[in-house]
PDB file of N, CA and C in Angstrom:
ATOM      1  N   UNK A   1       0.809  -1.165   0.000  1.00  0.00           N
ATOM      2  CA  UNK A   1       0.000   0.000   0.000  1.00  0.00           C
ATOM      3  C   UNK A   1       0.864   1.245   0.000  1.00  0.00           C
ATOM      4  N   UNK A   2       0.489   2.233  -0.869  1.00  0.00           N
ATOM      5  CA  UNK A   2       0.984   3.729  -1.048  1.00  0.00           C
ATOM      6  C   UNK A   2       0.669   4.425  -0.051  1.00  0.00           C
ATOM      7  N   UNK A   3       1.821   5.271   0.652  1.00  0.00           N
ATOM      8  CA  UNK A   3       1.758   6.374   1.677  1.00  0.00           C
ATOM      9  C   UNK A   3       1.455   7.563   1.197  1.00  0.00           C
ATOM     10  N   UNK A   4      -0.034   8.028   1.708  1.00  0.00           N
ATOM     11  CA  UNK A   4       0.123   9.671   1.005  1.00  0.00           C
ATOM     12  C   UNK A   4       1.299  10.839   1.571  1.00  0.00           C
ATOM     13  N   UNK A   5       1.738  11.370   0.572  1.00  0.00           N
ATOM     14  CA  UNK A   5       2.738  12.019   1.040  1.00  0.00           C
ATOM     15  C   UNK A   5       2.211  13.180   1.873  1.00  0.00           C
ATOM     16  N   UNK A   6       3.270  13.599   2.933  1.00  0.00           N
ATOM     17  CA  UNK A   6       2.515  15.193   4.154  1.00  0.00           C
ATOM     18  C   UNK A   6       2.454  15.984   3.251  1.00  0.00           C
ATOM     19  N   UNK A   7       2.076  17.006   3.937  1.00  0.00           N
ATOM     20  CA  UNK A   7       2.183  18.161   3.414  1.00  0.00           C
ATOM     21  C   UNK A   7       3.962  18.739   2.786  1.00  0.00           C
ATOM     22  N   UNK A   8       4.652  18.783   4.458  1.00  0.00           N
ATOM     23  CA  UNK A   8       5.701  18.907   3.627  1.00  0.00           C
ATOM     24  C   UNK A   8       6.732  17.975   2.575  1.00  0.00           C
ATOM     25  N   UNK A   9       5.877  17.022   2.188  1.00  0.00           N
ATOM     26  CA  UNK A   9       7.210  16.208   1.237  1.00  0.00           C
ATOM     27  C   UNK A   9       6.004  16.073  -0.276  1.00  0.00           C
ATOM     28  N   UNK A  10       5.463  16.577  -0.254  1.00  0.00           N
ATOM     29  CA  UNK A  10       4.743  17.065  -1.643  1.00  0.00           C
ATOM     30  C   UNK A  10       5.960  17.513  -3.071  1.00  0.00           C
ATOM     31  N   UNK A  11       5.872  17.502  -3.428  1.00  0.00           N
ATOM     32  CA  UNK A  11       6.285  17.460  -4.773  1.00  0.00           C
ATOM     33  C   UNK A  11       6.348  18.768  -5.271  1.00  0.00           C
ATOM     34  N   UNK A  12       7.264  19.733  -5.368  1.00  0.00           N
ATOM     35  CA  UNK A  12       7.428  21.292  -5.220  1.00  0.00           C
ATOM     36  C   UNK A  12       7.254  21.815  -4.448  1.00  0.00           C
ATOM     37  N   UNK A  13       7.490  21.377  -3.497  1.00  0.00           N
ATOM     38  CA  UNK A  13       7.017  22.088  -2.268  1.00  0.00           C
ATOM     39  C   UNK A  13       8.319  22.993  -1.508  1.00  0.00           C
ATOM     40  N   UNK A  14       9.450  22.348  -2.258  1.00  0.00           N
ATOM     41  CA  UNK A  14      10.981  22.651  -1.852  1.00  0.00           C
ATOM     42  C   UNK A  14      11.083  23.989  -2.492  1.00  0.00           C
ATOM     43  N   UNK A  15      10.437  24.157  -3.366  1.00  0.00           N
ATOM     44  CA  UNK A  15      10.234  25.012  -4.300  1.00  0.00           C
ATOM     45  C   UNK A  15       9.721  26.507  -3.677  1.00  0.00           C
ATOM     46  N   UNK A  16       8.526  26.222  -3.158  1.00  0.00           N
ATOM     47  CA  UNK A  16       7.844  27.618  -2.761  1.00  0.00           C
ATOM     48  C   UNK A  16       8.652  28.146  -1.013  1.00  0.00           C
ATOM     49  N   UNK A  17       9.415  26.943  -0.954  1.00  0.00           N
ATOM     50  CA  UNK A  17      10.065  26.983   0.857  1.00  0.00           C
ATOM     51  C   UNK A  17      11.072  27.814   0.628  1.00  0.00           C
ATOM     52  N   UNK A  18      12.130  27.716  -0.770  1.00  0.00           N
ATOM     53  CA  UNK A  18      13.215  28.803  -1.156  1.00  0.00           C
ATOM     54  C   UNK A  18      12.900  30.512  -1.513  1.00  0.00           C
ATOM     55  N   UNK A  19      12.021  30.351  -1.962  1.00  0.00           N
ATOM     56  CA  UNK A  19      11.378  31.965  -2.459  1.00  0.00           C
ATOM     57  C   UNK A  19      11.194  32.764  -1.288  1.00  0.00           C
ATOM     58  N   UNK A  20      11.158  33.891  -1.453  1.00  0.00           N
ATOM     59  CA  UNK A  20      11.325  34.817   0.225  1.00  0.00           C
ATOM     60  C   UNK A  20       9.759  35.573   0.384  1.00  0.00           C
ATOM     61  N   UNK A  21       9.388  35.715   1.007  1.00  0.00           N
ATOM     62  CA  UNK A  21       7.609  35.652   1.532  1.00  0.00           C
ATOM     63  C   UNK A  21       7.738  36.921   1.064  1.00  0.00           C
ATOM     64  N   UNK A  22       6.150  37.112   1.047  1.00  0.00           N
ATOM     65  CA  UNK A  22       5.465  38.288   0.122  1.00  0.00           C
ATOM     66  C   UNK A  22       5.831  39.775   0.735  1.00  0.00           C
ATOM     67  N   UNK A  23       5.968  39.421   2.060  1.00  0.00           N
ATOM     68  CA  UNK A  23       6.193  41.063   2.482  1.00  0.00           C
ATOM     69  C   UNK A  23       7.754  41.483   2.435  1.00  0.00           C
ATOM     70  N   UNK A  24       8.651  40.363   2.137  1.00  0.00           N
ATOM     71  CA  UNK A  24       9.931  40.847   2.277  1.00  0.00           C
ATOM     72  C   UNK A  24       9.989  41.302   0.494  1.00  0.00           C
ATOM     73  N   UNK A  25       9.470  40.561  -0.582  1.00  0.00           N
ATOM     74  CA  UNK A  25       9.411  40.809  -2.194  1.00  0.00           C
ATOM     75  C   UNK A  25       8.627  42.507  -1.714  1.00  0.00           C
ATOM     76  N   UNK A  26       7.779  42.899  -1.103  1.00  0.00           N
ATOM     77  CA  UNK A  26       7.174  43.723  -1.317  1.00  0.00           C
ATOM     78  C   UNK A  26       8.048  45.374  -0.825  1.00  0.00           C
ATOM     79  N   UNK A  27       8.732  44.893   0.473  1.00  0.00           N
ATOM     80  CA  UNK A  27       9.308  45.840   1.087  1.00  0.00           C
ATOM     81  C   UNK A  27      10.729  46.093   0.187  1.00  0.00           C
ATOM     82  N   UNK A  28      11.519  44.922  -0.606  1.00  0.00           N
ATOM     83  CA  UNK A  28      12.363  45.240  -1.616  1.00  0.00           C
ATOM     84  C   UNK A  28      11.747  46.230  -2.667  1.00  0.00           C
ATOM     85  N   UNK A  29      10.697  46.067  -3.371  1.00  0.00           N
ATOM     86  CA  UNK A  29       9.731  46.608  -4.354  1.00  0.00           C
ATOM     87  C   UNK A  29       9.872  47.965  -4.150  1.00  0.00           C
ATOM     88  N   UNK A  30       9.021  48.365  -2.540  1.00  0.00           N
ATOM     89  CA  UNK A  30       9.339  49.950  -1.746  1.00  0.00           C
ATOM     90  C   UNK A  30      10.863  50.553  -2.375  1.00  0.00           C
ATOM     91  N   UNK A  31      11.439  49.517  -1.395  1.00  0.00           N
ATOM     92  CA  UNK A  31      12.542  50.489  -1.401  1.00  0.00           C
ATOM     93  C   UNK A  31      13.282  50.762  -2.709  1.00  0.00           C
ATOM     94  N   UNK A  32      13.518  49.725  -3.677  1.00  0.00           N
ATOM     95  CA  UNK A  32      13.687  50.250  -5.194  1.00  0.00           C
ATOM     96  C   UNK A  32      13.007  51.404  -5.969  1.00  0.00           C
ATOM     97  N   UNK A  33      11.825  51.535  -5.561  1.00  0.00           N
ATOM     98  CA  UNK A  33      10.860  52.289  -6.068  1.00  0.00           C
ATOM     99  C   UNK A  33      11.319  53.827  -5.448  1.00  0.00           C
ATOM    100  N   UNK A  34      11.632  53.964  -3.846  1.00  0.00           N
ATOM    101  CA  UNK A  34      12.032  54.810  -3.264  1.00  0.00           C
ATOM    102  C   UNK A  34      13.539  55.800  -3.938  1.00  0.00           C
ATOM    103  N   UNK A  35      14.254  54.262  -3.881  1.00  0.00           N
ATOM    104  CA  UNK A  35      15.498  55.060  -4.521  1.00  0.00           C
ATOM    105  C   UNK A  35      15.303  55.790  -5.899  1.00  0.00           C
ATOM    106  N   UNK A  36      15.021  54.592  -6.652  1.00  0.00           N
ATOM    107  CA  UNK A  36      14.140  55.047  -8.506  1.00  0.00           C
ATOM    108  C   UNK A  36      13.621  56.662  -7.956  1.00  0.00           C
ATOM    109  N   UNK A  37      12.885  57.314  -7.307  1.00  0.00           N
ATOM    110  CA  UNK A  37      12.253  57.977  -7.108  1.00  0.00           C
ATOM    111  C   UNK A  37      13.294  59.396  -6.849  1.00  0.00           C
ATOM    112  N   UNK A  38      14.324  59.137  -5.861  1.00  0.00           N
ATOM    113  CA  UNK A  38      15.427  59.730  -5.355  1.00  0.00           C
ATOM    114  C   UNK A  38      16.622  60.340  -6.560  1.00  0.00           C
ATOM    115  N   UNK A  39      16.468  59.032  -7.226  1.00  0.00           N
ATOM    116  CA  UNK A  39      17.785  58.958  -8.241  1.00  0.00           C
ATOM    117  C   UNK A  39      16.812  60.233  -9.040  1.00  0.00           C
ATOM    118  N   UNK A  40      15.593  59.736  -9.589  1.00  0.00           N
ATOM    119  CA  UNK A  40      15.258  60.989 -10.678  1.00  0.00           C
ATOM    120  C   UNK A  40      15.057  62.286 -10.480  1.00  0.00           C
ATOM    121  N   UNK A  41      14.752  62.713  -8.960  1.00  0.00           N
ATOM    122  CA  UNK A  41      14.950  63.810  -8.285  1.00  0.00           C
ATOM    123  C   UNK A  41      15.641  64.387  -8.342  1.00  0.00           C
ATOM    124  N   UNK A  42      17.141  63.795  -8.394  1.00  0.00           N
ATOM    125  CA  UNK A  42      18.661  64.540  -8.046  1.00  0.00           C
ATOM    126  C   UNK A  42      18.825  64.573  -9.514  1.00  0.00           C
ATOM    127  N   UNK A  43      18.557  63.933 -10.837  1.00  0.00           N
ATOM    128  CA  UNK A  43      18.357  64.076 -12.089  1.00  0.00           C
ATOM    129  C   UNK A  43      18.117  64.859 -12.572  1.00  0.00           C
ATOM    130  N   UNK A  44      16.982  65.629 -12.024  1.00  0.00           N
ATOM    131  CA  UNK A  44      15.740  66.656 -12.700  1.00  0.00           C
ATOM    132  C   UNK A  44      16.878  67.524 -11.646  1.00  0.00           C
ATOM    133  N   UNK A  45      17.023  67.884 -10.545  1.00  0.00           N
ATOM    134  CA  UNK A  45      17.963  68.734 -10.381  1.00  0.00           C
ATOM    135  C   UNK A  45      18.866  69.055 -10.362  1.00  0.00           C
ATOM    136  N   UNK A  46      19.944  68.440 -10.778  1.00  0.00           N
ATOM    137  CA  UNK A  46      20.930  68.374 -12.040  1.00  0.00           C
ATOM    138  C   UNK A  46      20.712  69.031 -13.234  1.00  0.00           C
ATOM    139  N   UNK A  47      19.549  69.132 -13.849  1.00  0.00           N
ATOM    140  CA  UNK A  47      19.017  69.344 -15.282  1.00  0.00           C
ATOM    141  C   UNK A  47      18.955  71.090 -14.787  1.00  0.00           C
ATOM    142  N   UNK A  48      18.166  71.152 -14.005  1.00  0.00           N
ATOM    143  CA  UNK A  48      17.474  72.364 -13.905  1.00  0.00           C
ATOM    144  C   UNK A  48      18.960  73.465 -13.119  1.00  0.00           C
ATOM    145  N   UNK A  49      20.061  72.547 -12.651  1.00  0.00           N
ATOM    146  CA  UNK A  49      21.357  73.760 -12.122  1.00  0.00           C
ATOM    147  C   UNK A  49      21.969  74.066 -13.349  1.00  0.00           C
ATOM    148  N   UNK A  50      22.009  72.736 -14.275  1.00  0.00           N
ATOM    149  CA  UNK A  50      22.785  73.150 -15.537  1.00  0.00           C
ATOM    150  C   UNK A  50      22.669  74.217 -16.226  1.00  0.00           C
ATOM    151  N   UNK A  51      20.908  73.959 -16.629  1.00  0.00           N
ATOM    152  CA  UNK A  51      20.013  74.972 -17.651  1.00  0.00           C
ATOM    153  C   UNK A  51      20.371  76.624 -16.842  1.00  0.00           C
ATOM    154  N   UNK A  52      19.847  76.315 -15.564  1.00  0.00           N
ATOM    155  CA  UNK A  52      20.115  78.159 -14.739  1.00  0.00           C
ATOM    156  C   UNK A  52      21.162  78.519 -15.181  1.00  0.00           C
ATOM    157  N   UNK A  53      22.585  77.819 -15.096  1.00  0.00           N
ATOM    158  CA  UNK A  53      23.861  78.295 -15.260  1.00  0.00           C
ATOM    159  C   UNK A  53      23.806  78.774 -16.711  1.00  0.00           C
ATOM    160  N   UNK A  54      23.364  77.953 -17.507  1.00  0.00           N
ATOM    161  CA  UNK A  54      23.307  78.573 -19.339  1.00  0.00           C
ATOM    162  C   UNK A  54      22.601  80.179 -18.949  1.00  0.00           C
ATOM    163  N   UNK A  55      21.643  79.719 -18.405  1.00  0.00           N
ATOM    164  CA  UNK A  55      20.693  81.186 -18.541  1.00  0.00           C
ATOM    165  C   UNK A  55      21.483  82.225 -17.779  1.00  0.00           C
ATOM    166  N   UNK A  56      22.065  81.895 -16.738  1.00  0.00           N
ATOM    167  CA  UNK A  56      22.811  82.963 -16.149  1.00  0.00           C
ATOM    168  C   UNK A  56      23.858  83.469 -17.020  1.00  0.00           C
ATOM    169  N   UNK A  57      24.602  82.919 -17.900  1.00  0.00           N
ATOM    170  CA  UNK A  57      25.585  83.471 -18.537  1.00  0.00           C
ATOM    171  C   UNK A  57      24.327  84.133 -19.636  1.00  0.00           C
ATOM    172  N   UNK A  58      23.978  83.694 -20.613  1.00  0.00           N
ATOM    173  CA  UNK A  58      22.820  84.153 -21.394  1.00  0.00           C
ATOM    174  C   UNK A  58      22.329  85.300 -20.999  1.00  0.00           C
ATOM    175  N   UNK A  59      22.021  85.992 -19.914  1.00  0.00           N
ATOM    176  CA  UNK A  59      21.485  86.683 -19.040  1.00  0.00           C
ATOM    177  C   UNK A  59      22.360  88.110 -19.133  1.00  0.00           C
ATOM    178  N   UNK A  60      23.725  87.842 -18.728  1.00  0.00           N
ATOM    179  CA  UNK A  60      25.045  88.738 -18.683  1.00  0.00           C
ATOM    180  C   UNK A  60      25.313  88.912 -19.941  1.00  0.00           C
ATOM    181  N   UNK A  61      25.289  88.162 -20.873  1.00  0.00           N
ATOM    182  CA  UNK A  61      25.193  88.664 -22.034  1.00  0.00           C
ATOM    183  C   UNK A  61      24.635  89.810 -23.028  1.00  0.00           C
ATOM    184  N   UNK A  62      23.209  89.200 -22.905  1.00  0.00           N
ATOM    185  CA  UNK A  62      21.806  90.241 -22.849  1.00  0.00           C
ATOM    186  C   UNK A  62      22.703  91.470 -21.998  1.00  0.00           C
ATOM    187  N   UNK A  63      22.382  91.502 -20.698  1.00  0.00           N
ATOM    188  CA  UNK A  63      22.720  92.341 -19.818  1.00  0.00           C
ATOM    189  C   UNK A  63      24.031  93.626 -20.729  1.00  0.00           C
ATOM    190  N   UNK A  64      24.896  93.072 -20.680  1.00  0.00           N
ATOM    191  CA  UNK A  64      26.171  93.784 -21.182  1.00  0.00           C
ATOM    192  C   UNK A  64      25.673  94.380 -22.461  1.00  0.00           C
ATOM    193  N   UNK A  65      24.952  93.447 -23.718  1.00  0.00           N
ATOM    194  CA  UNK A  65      24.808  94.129 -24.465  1.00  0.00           C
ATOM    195  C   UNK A  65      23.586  95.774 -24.384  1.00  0.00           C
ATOM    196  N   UNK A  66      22.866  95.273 -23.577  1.00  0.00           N
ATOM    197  CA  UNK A  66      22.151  96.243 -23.560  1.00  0.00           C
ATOM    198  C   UNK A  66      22.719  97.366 -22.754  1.00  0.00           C
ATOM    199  N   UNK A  67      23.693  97.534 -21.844  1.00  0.00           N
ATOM    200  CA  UNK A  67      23.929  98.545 -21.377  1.00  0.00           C
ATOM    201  C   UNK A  67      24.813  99.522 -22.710  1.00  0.00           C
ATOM    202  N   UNK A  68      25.922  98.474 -23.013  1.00  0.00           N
ATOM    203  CA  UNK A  68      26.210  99.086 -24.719  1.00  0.00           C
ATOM    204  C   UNK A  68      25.458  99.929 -25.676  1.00  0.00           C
ATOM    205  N   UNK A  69      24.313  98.905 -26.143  1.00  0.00           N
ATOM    206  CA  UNK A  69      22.790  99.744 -26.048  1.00  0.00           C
ATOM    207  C   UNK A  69      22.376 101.292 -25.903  1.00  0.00           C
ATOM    208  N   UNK A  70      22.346 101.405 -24.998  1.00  0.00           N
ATOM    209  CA  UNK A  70      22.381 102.335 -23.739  1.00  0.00           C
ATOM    210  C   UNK A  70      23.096 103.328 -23.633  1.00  0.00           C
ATOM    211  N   UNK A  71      24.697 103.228 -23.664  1.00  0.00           N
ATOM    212  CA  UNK A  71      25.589 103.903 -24.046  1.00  0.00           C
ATOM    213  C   UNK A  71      25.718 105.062 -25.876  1.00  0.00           C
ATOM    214  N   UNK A  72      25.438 103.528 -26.594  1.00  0.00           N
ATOM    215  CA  UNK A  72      25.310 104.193 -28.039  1.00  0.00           C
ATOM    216  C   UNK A  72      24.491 105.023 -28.288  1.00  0.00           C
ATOM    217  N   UNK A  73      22.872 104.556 -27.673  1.00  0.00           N
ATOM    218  CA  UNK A  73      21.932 105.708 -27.486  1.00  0.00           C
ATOM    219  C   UNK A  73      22.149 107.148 -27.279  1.00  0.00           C
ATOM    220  N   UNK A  74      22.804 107.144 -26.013  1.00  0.00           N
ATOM    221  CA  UNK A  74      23.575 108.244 -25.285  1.00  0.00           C
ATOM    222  C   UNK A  74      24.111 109.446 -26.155  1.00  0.00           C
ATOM    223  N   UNK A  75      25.197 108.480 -26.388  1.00  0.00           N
ATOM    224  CA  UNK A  75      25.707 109.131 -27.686  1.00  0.00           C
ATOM    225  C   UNK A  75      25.260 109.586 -28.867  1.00  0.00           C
ATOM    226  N   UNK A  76      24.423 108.402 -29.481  1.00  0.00           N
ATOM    227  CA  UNK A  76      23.985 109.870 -30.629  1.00  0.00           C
ATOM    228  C   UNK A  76      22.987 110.927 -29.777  1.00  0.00           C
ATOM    229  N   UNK A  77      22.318 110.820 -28.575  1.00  0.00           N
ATOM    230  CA  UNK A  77      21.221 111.807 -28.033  1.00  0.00           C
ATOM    231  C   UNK A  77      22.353 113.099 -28.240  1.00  0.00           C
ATOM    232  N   UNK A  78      23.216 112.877 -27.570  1.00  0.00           N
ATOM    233  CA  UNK A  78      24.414 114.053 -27.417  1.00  0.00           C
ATOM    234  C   UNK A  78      24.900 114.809 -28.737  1.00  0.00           C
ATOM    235  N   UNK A  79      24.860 113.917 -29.935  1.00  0.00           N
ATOM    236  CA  UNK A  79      25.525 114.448 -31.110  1.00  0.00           C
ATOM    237  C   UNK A  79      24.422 114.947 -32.159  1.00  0.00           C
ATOM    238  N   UNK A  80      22.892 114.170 -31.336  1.00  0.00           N
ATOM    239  CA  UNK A  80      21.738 115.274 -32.456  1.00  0.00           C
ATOM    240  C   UNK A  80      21.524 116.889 -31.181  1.00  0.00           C
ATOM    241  N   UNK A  81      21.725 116.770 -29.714  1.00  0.00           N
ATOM    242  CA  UNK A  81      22.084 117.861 -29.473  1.00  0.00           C
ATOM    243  C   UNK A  81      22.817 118.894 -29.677  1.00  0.00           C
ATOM    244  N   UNK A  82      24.391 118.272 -29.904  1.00  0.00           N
ATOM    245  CA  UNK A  82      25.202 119.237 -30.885  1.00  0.00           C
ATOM    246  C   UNK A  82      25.109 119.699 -31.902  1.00  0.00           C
ATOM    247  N   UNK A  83      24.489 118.736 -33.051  1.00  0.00           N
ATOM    248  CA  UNK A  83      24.357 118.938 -34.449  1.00  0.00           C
ATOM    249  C   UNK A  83      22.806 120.331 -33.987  1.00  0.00           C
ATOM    250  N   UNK A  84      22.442 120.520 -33.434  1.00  0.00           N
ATOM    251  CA  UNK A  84      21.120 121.458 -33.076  1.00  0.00           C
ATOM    252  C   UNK A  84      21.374 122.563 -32.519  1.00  0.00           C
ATOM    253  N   UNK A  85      22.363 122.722 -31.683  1.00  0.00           N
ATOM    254  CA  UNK A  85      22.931 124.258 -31.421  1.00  0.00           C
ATOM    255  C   UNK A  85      23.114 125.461 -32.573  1.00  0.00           C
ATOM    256  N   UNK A  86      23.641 124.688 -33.865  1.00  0.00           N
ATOM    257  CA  UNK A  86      23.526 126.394 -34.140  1.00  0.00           C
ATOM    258  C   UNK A  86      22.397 126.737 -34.992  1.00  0.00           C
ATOM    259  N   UNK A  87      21.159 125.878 -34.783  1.00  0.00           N
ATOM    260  CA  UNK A  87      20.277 126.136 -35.356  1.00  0.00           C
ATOM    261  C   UNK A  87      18.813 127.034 -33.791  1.00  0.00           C
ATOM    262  N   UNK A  88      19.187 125.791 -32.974  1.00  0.00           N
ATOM    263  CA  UNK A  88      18.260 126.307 -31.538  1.00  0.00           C
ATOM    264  C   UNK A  88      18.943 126.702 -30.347  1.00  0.00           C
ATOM    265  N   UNK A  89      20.036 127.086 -30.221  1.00  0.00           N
ATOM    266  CA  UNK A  89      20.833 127.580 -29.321  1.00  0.00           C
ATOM    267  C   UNK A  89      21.578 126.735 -28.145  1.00  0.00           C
ATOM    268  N   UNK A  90      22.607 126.971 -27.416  1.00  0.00           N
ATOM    269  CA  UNK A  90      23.154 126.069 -26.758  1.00  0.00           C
ATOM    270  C   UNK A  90      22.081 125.514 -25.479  1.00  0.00           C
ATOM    271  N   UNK A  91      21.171 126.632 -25.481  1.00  0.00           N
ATOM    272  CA  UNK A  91      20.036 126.377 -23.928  1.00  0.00           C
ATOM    273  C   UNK A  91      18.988 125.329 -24.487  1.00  0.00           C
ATOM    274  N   UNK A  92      18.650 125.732 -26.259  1.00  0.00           N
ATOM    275  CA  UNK A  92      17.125 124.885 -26.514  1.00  0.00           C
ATOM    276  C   UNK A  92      17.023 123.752 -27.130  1.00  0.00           C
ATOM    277  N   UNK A  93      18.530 123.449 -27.325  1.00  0.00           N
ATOM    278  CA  UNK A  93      18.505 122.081 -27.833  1.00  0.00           C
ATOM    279  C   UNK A  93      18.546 120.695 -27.549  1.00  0.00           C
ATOM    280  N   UNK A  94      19.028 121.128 -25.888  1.00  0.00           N
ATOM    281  CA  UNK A  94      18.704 119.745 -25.430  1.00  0.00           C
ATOM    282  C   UNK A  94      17.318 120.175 -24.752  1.00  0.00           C
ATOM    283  N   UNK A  95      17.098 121.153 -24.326  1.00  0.00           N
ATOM    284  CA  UNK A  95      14.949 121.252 -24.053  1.00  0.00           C
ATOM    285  C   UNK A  95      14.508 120.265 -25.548  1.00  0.00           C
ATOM    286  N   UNK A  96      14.958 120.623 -26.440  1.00  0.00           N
ATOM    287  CA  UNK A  96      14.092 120.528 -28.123  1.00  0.00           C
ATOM    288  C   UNK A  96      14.216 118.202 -27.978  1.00  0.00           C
ATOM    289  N   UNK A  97      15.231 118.095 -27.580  1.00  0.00           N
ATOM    290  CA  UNK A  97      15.777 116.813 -27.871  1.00  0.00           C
ATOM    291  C   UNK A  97      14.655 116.124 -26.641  1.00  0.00           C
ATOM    292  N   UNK A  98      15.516 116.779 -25.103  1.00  0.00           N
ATOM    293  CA  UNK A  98      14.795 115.831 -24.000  1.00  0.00           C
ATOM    294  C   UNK A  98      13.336 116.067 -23.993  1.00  0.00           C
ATOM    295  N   UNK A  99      12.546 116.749 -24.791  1.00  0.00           N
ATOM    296  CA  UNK A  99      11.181 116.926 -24.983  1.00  0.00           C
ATOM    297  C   UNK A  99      10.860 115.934 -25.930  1.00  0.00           C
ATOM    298  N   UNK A 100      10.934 116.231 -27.039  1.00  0.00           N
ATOM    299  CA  UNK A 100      10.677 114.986 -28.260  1.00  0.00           C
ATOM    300  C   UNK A 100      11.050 113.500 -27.654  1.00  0.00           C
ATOM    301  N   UNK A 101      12.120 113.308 -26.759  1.00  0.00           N
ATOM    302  CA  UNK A 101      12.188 111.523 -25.941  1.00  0.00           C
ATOM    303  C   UNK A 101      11.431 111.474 -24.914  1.00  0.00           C
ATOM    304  N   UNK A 102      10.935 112.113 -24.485  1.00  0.00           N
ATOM    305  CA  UNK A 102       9.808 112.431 -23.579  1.00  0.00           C
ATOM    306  C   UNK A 102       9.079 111.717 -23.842  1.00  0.00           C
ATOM    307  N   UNK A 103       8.334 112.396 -25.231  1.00  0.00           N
ATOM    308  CA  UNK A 103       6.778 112.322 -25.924  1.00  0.00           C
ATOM    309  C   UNK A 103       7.225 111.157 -26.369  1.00  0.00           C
ATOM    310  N   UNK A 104       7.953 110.324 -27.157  1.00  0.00           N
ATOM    311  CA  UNK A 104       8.162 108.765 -27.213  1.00  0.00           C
ATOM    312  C   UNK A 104       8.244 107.806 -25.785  1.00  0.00           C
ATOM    313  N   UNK A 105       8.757 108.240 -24.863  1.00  0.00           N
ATOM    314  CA  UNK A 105       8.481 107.467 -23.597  1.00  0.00           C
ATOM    315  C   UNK A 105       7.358 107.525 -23.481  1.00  0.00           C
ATOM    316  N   UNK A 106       6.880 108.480 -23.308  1.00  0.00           N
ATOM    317  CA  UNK A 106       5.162 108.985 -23.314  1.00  0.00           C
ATOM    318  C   UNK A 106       4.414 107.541 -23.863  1.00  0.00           C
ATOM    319  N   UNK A 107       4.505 107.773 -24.985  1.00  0.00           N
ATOM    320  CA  UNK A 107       3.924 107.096 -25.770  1.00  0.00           C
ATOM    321  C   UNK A 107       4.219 105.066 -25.744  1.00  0.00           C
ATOM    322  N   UNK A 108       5.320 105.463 -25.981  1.00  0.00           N
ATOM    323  CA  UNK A 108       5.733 103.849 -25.200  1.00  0.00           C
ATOM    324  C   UNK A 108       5.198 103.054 -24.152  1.00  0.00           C
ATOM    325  N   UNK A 109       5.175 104.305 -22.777  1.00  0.00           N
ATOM    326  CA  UNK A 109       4.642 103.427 -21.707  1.00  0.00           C
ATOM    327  C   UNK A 109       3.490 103.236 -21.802  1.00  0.00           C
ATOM    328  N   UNK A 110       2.496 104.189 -22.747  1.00  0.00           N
ATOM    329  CA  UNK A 110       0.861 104.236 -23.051  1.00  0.00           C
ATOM    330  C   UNK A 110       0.908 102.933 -23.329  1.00  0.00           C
ATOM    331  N   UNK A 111       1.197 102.580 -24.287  1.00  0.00           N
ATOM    332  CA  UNK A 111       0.877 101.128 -25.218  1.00  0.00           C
ATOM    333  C   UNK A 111       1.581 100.207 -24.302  1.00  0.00           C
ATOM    334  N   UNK A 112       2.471 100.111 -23.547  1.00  0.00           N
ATOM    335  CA  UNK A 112       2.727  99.022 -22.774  1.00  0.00           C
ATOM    336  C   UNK A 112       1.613  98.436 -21.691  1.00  0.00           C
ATOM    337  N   UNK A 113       0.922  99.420 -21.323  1.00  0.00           N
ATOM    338  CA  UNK A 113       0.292  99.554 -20.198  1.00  0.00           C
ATOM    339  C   UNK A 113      -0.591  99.411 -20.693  1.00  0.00           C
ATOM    340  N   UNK A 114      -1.045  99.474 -22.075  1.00  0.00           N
ATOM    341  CA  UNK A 114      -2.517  99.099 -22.695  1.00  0.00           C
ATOM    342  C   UNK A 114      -2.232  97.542 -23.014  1.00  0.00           C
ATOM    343  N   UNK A 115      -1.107  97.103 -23.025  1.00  0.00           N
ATOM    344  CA  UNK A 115      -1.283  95.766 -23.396  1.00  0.00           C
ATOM    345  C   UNK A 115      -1.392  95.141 -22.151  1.00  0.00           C
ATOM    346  N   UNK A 116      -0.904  95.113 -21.134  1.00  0.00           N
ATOM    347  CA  UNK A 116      -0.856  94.593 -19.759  1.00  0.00           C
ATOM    348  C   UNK A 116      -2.308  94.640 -19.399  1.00  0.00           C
ATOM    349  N   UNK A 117      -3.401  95.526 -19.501  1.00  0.00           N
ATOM    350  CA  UNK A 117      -4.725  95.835 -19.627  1.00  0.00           C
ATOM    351  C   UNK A 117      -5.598  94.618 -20.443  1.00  0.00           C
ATOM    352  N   UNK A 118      -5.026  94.112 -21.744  1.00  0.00           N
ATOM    353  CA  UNK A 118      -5.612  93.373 -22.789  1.00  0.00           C
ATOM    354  C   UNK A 118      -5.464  91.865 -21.908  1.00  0.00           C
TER     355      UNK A 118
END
């Protein structure tokens, strides 16, 4: 006569006894997921110190050129003042000049301020 086999001498049973129980597969799962999570964090901020640093130089760039800008402006304001003295006098030509950039600031900040409005 045949012995039924126990429970433990079943036939794969050696099998499911080696594998590591559900909450230890699960708490590995966590913590991979945790790090995965960590790693792309320090990734994305990595990305985003790089990009600032481009923009910061980008920035000084802009920056410098526009004070240049700024300067050249200057300069011709000064040389359509000169070129205007001996027509409006040494007193009315920069009145004649800083009036007319006036009425363009004027006008500039109108329409800026109408778009900020829109």
């Amino acid at each position: 006569m045949e012995k039924n086999p126990s429970f433990a001498e079943r036939p794969g049973e050696r099998e499911f006894e080696s594998q590591p129980p559900l909450s230890e597969l699960f708490g590995s799962l966590f913590r991979q997921l945790a790090a995965l999570v960590r790693d792309e964090i320090a990734l994305a901020k990595a990305e985003v110190q790089d990009r600032i640093r481009v923009y910061r130089v980008a920035a000084s760039i802009v920056v410098a050129g526009a004070v240049l800008g700024l300067l050249a402006a200057m300069a011709v304001v000064a040389a359509v003042i000169i070129a205007l003295i001996p027509y409006l006098g040494a007193v009315w030509s920069p009145v004649a000049v800083g009036g007319l950039l006036g009425i363009f600031s004027l006008i500039a900040i109108g329409l800026g301020i109408s778009q900020f409005r829109r």
